[in-house]
Protein backbone atom coordinates (compact mmCIF):
# COMPACT_ATOMS: atom_id res chain seq x y z
CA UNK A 1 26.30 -15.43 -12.23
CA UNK A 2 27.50 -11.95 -12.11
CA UNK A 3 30.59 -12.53 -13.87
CA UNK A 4 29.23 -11.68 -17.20
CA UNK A 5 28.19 -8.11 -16.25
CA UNK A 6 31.91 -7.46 -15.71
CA UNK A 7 33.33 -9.26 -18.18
CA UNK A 8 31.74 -8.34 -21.27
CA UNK A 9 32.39 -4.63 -20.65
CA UNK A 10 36.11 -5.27 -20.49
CA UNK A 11 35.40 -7.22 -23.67
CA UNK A 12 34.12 -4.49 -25.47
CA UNK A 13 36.71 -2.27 -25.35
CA UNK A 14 38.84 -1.38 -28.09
CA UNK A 15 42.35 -3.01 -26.51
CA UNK A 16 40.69 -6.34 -25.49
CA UNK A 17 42.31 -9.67 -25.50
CA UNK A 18 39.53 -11.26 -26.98
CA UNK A 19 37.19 -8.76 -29.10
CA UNK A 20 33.79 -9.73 -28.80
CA UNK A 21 30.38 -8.42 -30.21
CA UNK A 22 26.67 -8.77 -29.33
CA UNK A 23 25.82 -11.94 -30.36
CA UNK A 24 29.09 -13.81 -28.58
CA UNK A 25 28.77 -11.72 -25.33
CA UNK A 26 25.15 -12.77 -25.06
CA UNK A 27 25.96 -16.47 -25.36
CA UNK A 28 28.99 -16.04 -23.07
CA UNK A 29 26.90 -14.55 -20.23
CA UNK A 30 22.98 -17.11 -21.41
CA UNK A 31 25.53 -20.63 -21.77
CA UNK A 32 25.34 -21.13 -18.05
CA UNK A 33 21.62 -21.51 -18.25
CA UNK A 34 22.06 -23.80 -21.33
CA UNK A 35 24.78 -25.90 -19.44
CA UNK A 36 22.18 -25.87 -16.64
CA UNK A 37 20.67 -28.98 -18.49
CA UNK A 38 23.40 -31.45 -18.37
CA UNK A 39 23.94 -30.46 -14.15
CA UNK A 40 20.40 -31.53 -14.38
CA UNK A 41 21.08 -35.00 -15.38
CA UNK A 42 23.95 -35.57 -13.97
CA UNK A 43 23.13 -34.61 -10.09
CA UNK A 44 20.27 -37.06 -9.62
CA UNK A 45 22.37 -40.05 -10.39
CA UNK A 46 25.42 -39.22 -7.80
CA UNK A 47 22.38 -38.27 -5.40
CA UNK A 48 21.03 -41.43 -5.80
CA UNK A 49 23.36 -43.65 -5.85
CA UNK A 50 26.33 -42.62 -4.13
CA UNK A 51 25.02 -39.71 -1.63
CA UNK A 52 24.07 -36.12 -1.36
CA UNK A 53 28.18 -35.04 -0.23
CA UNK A 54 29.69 -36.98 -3.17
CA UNK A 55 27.43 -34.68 -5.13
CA UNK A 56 28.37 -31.72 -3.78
CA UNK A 57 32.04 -32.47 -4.52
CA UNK A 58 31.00 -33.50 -7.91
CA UNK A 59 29.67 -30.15 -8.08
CA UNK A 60 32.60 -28.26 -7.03
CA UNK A 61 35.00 -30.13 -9.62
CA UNK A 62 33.62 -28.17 -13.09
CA UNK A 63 33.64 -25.07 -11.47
CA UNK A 64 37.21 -24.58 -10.32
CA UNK A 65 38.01 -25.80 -13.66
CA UNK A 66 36.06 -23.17 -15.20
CA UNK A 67 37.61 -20.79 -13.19
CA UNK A 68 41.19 -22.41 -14.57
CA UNK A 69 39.75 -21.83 -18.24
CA UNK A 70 39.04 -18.23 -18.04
CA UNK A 71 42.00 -17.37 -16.37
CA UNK A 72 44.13 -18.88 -19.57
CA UNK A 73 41.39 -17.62 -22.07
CA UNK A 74 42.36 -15.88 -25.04
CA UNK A 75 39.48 -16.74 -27.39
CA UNK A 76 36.00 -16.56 -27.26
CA UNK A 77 35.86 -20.83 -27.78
CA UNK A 78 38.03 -21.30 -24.70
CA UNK A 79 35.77 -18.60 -22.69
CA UNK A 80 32.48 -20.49 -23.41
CA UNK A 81 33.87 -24.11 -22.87
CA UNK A 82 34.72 -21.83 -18.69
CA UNK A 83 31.29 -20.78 -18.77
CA UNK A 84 29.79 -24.62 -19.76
CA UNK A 85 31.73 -26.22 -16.90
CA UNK A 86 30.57 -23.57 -14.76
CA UNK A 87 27.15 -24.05 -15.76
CA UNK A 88 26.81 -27.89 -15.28
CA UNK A 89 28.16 -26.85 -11.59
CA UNK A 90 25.34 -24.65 -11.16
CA UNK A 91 22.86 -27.10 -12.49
CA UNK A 92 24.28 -29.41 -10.09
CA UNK A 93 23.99 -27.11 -7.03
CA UNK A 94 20.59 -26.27 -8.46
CA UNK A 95 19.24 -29.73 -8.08
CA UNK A 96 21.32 -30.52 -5.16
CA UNK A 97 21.40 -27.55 -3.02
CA UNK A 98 17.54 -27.65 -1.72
CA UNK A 99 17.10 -31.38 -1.00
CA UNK A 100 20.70 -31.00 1.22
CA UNK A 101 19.61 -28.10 3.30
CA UNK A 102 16.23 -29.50 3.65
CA UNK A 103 17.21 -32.84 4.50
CA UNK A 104 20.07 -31.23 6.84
CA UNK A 105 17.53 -28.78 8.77
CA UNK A 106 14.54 -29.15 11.06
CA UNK A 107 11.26 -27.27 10.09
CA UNK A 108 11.32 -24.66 12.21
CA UNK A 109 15.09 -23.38 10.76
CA UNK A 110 14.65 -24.93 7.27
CA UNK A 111 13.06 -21.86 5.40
CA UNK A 112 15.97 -19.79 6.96
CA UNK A 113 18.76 -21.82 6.00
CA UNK A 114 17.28 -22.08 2.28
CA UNK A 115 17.60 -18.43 2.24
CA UNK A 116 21.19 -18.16 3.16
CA UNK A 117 21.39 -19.89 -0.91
CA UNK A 118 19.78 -16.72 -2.43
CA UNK A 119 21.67 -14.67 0.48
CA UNK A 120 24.86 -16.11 -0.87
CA UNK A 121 24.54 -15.61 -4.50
CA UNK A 122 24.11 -11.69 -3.41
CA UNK A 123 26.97 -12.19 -1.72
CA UNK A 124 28.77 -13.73 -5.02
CA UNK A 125 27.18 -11.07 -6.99
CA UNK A 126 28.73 -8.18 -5.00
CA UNK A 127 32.05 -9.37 -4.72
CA UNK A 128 32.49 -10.29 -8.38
CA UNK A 129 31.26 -6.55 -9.08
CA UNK A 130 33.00 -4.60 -6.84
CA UNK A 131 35.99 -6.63 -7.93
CA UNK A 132 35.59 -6.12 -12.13
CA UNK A 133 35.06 -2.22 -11.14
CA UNK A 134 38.37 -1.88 -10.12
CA UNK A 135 40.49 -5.06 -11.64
CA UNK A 136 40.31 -6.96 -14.71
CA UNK A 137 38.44 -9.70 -15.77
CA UNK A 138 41.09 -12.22 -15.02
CA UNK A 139 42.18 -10.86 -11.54
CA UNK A 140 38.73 -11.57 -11.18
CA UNK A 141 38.27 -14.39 -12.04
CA UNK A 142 41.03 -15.99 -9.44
CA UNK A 143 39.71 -14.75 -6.73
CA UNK A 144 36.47 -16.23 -7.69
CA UNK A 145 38.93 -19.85 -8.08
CA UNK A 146 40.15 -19.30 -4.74
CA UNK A 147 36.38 -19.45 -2.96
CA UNK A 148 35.47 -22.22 -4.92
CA UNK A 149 38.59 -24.32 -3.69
CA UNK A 150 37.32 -23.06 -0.38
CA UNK A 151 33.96 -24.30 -1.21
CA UNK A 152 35.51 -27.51 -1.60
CA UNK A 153 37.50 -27.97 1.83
CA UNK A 154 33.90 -26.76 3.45
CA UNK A 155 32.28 -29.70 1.36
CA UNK A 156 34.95 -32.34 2.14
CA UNK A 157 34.20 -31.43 6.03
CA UNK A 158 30.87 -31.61 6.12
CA UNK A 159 28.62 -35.35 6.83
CA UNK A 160 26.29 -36.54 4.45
CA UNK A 161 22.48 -36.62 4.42
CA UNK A 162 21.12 -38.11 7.75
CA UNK A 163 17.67 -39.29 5.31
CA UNK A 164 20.23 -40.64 2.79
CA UNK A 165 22.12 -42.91 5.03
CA UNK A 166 18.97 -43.56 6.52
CA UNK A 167 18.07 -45.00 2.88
CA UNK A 168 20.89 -47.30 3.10
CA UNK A 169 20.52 -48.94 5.77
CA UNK A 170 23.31 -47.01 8.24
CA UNK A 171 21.05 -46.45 10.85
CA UNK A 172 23.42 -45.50 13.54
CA UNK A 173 25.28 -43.72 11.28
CA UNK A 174 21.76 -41.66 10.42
CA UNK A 175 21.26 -40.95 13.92
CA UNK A 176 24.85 -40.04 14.71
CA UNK A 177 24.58 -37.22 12.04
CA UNK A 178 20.65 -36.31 13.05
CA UNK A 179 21.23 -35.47 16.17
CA UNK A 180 24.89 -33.91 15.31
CA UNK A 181 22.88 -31.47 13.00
CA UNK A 182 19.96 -30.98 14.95
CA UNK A 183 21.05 -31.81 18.42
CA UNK A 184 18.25 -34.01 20.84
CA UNK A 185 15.28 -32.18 20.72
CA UNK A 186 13.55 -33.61 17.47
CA UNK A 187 14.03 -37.56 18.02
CA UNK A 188 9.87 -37.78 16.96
CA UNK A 189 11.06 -36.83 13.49
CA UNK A 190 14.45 -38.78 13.75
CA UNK A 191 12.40 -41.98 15.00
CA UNK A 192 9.52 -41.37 11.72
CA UNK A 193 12.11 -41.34 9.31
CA UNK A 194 14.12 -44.43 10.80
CA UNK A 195 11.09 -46.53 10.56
CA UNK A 196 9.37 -45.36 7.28
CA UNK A 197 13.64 -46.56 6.07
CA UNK A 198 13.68 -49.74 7.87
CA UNK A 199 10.14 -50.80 5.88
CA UNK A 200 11.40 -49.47 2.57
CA UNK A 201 14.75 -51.26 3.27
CA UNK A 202 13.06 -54.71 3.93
CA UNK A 203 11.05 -54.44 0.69
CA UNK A 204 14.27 -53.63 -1.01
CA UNK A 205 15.68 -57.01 -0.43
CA UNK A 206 12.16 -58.77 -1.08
CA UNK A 207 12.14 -57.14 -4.36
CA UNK A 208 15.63 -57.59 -5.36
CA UNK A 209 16.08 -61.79 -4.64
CA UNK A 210 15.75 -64.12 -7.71
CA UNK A 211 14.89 -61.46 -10.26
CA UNK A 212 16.75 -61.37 -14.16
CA UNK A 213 17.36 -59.12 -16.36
CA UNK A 214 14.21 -59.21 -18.07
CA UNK A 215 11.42 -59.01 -14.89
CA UNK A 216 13.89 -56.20 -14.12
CA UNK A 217 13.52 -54.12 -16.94
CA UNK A 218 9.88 -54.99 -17.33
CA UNK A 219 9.44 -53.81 -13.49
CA UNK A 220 11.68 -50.66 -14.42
CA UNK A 221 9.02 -49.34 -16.87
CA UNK A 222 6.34 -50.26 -14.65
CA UNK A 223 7.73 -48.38 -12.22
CA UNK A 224 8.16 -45.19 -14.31
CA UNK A 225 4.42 -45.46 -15.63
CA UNK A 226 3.09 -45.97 -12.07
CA UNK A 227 5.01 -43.06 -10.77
CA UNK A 228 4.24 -40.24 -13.79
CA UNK A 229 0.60 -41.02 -12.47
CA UNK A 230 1.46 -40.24 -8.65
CA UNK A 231 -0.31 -36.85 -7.43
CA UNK A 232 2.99 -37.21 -5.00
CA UNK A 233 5.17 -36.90 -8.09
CA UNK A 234 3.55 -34.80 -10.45
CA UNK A 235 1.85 -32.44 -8.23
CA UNK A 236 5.01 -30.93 -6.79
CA UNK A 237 7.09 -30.85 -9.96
CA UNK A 238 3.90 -28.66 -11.84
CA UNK A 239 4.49 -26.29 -8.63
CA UNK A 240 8.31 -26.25 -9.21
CA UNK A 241 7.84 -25.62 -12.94
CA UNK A 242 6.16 -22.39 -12.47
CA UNK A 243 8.22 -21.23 -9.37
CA UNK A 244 11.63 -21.59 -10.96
CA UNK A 245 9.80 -20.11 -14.21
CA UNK A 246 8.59 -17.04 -11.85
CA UNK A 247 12.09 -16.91 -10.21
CA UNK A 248 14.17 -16.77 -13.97
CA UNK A 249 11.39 -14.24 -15.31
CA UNK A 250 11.58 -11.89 -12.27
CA UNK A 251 14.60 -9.90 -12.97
CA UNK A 252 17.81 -11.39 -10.91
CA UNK A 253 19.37 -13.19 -14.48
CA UNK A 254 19.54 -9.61 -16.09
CA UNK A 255 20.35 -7.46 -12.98
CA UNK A 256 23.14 -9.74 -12.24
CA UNK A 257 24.58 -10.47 -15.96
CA UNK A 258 23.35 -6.98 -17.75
CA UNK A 259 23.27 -5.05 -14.80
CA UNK A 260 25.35 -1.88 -16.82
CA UNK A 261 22.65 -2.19 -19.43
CA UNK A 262 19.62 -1.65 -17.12
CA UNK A 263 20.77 1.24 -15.36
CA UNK A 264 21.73 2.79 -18.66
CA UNK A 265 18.54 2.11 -20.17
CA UNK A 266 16.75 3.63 -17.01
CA UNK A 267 18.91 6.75 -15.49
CA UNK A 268 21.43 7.25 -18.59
CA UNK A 269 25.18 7.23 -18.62
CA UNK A 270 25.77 10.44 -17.67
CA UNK A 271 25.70 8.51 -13.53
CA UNK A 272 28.82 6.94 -11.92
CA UNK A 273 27.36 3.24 -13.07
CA UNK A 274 30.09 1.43 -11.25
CA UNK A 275 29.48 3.22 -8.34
CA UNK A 276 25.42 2.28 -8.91
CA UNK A 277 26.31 -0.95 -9.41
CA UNK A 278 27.82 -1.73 -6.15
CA UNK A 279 25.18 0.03 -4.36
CA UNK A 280 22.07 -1.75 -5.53
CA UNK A 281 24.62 -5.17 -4.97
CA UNK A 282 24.88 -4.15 -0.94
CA UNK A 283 21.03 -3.73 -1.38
CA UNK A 284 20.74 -6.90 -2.00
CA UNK A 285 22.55 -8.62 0.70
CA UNK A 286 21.03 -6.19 2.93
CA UNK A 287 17.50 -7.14 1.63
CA UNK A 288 18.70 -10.94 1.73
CA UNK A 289 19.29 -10.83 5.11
CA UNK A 290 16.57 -9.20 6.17
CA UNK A 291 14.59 -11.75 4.28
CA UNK A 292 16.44 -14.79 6.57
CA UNK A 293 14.76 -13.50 9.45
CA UNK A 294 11.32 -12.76 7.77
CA UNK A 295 11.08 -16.33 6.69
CA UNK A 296 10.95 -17.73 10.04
CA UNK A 297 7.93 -15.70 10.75
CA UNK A 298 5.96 -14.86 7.49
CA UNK A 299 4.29 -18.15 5.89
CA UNK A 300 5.39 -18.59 2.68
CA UNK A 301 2.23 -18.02 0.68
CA UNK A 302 2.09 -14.76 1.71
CA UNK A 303 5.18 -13.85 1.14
CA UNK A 304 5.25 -15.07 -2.04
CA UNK A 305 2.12 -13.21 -2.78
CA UNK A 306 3.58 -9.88 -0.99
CA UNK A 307 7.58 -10.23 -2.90
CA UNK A 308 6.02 -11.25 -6.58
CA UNK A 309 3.64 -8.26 -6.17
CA UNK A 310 5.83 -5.75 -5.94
CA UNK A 311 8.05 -7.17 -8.81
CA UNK A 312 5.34 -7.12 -10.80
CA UNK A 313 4.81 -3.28 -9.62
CA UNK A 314 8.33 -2.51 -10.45
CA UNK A 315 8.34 -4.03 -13.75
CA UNK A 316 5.16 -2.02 -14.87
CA UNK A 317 6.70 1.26 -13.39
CA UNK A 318 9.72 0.85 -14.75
CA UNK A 319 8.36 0.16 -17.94
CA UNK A 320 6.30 2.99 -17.44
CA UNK A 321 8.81 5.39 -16.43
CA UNK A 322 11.05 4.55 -19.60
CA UNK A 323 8.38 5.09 -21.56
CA UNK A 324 7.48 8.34 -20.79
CA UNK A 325 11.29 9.57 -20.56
CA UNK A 326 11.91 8.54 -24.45
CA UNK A 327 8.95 10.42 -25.44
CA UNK A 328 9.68 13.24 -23.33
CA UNK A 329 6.32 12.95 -21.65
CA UNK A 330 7.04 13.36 -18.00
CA UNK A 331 5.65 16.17 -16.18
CA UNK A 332 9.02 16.17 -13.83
CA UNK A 333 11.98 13.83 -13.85
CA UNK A 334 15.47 13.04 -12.12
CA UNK A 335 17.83 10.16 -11.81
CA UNK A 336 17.16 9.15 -8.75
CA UNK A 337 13.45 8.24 -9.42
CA UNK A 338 15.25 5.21 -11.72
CA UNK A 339 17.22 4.40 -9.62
CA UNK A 340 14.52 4.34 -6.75
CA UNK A 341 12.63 1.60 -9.16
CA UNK A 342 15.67 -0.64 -9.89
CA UNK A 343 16.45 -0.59 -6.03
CA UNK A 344 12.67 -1.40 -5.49
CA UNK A 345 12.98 -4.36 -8.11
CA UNK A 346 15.94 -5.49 -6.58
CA UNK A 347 14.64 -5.50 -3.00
CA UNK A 348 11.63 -8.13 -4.64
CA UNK A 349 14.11 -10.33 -5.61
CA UNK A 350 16.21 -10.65 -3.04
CA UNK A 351 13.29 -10.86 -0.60
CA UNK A 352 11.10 -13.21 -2.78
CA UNK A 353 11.95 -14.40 -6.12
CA UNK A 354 15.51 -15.86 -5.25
CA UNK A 355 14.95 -17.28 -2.21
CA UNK A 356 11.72 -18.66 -2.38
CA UNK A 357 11.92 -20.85 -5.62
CA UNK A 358 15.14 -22.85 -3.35
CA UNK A 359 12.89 -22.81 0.02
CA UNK A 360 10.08 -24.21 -1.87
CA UNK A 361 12.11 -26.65 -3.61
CA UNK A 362 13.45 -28.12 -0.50
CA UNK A 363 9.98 -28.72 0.92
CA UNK A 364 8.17 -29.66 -1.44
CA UNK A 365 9.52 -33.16 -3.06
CA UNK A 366 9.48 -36.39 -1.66
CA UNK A 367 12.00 -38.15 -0.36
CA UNK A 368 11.20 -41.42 -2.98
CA UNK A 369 11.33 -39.32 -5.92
CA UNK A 370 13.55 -36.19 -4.36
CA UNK A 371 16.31 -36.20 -6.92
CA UNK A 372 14.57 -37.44 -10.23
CA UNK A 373 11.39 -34.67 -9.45
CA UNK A 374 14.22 -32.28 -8.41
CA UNK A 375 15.99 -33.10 -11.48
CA UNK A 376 12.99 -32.84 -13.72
CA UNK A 377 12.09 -29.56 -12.44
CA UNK A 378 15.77 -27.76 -12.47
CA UNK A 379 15.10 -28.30 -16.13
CA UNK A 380 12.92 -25.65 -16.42
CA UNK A 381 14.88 -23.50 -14.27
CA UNK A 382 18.02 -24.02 -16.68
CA UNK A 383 16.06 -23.33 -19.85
CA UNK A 384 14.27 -20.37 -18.41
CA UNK A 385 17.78 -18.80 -17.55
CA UNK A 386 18.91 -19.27 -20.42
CA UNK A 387 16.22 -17.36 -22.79
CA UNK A 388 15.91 -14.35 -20.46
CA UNK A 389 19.68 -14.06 -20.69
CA UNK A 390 20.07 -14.96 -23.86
CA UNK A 391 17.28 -12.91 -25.49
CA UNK A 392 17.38 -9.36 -23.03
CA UNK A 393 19.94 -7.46 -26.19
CA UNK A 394 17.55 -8.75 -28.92
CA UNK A 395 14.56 -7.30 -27.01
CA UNK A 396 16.37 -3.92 -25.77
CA UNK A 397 17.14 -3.96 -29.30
CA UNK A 398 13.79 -4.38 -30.81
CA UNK A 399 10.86 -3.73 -27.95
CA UNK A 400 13.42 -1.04 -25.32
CA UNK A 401 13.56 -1.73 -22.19
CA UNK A 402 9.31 -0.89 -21.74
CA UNK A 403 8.90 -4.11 -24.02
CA UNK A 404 11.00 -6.25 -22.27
CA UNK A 405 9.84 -5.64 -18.44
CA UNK A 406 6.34 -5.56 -19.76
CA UNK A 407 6.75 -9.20 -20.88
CA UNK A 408 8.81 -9.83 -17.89
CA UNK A 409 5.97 -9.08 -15.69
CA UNK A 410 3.23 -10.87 -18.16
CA UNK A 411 5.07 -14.33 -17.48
CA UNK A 412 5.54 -13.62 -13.75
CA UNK A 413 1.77 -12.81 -13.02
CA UNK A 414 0.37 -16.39 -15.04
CA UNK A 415 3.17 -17.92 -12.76
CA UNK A 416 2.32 -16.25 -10.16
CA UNK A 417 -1.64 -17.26 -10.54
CA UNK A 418 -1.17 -20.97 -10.68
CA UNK A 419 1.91 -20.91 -7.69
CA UNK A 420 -1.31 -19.26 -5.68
CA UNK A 421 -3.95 -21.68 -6.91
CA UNK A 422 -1.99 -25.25 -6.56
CA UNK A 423 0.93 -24.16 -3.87
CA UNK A 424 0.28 -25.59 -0.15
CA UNK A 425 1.67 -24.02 2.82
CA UNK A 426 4.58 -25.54 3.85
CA UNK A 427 6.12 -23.49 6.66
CA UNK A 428 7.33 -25.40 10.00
CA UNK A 429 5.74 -28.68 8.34
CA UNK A 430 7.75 -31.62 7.99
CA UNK A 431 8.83 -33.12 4.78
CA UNK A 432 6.55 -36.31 5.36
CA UNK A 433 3.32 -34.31 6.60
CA UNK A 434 3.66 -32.34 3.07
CA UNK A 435 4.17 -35.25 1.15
CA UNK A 436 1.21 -36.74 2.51
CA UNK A 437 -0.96 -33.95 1.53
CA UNK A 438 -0.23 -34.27 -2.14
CA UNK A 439 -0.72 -38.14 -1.38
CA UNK A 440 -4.24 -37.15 -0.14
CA UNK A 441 -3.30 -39.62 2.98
CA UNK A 442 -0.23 -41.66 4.67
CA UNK A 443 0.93 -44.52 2.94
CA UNK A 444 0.45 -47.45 5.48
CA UNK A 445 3.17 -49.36 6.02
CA UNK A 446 1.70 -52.18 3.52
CA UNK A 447 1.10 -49.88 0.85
CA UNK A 448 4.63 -48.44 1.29
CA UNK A 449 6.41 -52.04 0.98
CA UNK A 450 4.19 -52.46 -2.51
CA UNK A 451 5.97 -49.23 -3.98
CA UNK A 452 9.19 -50.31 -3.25
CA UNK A 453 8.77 -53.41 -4.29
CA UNK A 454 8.51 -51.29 -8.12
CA UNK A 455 10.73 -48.38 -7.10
CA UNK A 456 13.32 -50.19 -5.48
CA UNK A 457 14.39 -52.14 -8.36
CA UNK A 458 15.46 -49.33 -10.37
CA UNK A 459 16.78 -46.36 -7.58
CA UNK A 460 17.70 -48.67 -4.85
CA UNK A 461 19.27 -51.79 -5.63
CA UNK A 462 21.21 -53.03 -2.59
CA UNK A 463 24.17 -54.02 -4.43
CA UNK A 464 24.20 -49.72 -6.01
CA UNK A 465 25.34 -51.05 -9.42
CA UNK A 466 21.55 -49.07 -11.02
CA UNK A 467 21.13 -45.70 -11.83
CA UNK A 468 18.10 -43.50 -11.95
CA UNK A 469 15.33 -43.39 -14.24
CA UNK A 470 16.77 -41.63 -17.54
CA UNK A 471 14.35 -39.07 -18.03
């Protein structure tokens, strides 16, 4: 994600390898967000059908061959194909990401562990900087290879899903990994989850003897129509819509991929940027880790409420502040007072508006519908990234800076609004008790063999040869 901001500097320059101008450098650093859209479809599937870890390797496969492509770049077509692959990771590890490290942790760690994903990408972010400060782009770029592969031996060490192989049918295999993640101490949720499986299971065979083609089919788009209409299904993806929307709109897409832009826009080029750069970065891990502990305490209404609020304050300010400083109309000014407000945007995002749109995630869906609502949802998160990255030069160019942010913080607020009107608290709650509260009520056990009866013929046929819905 913070590749582009070092990149297309290097690609400016008058000796470049590859020459580039506005218009290609913006769709080098936005075509992640558009790629975004195909990781979207294709992470569902593999989560379905063949398990949360084969996704994650899936994941891991585009990216390192990204990686390869910009390292032998040496043309603007063979730079964006890098930056597709790369994206269709990311929407991949978009989708997947939160349902893993929910269905991985209990409640009481969960909102912790979800921010070690934002905590991470800081991490990402700073590294990639510091590096492009002082090397070039390609130098870059294989370090950036070399995590990935270590992504993948992490991945290729680590168990699947307990609620996945649950889902299957391995339930020794389920337990084996619960209690390996979790250790002894939570066998009331281990023992829920084995029996809500073992009744969707049995309807899974009941619904899957004698049928063709046709009832099939016919009980595949009953199943679709019944589910759109699910308070279960719908409720949480309207949530997700407007938190990923919030979470694109706040700020981190342009402070990561235009960072050099902002603080020239705010304090000038007359500062050491690079040096800037790398400060706000450490920020940002600082503020991420902070915001690991927080999590466990504060619920997350509030500090969605508290993080969003002062985005929406440092937006306006530094909107404000711009403002005033074109038209000469401040009564007293220095650099440090924008650099005080970018550090004060930055600290809402890493606190709130990156982390929280991933906790929230993993909490919210159900486990029936977890990767196809997921799915559905990342969509917006993919084409949300790519318009604020993709349209920040055309509105520096036309609106400044003041423009921009003041939009920025006009789409955050409405978000904001309807995340605080429909949103239910989720901290140290398990995945079932929130599902039931969109539900309105448990399913009983009779109820829950009649949905599966629909929902198994189309995302859990024993024999695995289906794939989910298309959307």
């Amino acid at each position: 994600m913070g590749f582009s901001a070092i990149l297309l500097p290097q690609l400016r320059l008058p000796d470049s390898l590859i020459p580039i101008d506005d218009s290609s450098g913006s769709w080098i650093a936005s075509i992640l967000g558009f790629a975004l859209v195909a990781g979207n479809f294709i992470a569902p599937t593999i989560m379905a059908n063949y398990g949360r870890r084969t996704a994650n390797l899936a994941s891991i496969t585009p990216m390192i061959v990204g990686w390869v492509c910009v390292l032998t770049a040496n043309n603007i077509a063979t730079l964006l194909v890098a930056r597709f692959l790369q994206g269709v990771s990311m929407g991949m590890s978009a989708t997947l990401g939160p349902v893993l490290i929910g269905e991985y942790t209990s409640p009481k760690n969960r909102g912790a562990f979800l921010t070690v994903i934002s905590l991470t990408i800081a991490t990402g972010v700073l590294i990639v900087h510091t590096l492009g400060s002082y090397l070039s782009w390609q130098w870059t770029a294989m370090v950036c290879c070399f995590i990935a592969f270590i992504d993948l031996i992490i991945v290729i060490y680590s168990p699947e899903s307990p609620s996945w192989l649950a889902d299957q049918g391995r339930y020794d295999k389920s337990k084996e990994v619960f209690r390996w993640l979790r250790g002894d101490g939570e066998e009331a949720e281990l023992k829920e989850m084995i029996e809500a499986s073992s009744i969707v299971n049995e309807s899974k065979i009941e619904a899957n003897v004698s049928q063709s083609i046709a009832k099939k089919c016919k009980a595949n788009v009953t199943y679709f129509l019944s589910t759109i209409k699910k308070r279960e299904f719908y409720k949480p993806i309207f949530i997700m819509v407007h938190i990923y929307t919030l979470g694109q709109w706040a700020g981190a897409n342009i402070l990561a991929s235009y960072t050099r832009d902002v603080f020239e826009n705010v304090i000038g080029t007359e500062a050491n940027i690079a040096l800037m750069i790398i400060t706000l970065d450490t920020q940002r891990i600082i503020s991420n880790t902070v915001a690991v502990y927080v999590i466990k305490k504060v619920k997350r209404r509030t500090m969605l409420f508290a993080t969003v609020g002062i985005n929406i304050f440092a937006f306006l300010s530094t909107a404000a502040y711009v403002y005033c400083k074109t038209h000469s109309i401040l009564p007293f000014d220095h650099p440090f007072i924008g650099i005080l407000l970018i550090h004060i945007h930055m600290f809402s995002i890493a606190t709130g508006t990156v982390p929280l749109p991933f906790i929230i995630a993993g909490e919210l869906f159900p486990l029936e519908y977890r990767s196809l609502a997921g799915g559905i949802s990342v969509l917006f998160l993919s084409t949300n990234l790519f318009i604020t990255v993709k349209t920040l030069p055309l509105l520096l160019s036309t609106t400044g800076l003041p423009g921009a942010y003041l939009l920025y913080a006009i789409v955050v607020g409405y978000c904001l609004i309807v995340a605080g009107i429909f949103l239910p608290e989720t901290k140290d709650r398990t995945l079932q008790d929130i599902e039931d509260e969109f539900r309105g009520r448990p399913l009983s056990p009779e109820e829950l063999k009649s949905v599966q009866s629909l929902t198994s013929l189309k995302l859990y046929n024993t024999d695995r040869r289906c794939s989910a819905p298309v959307i």
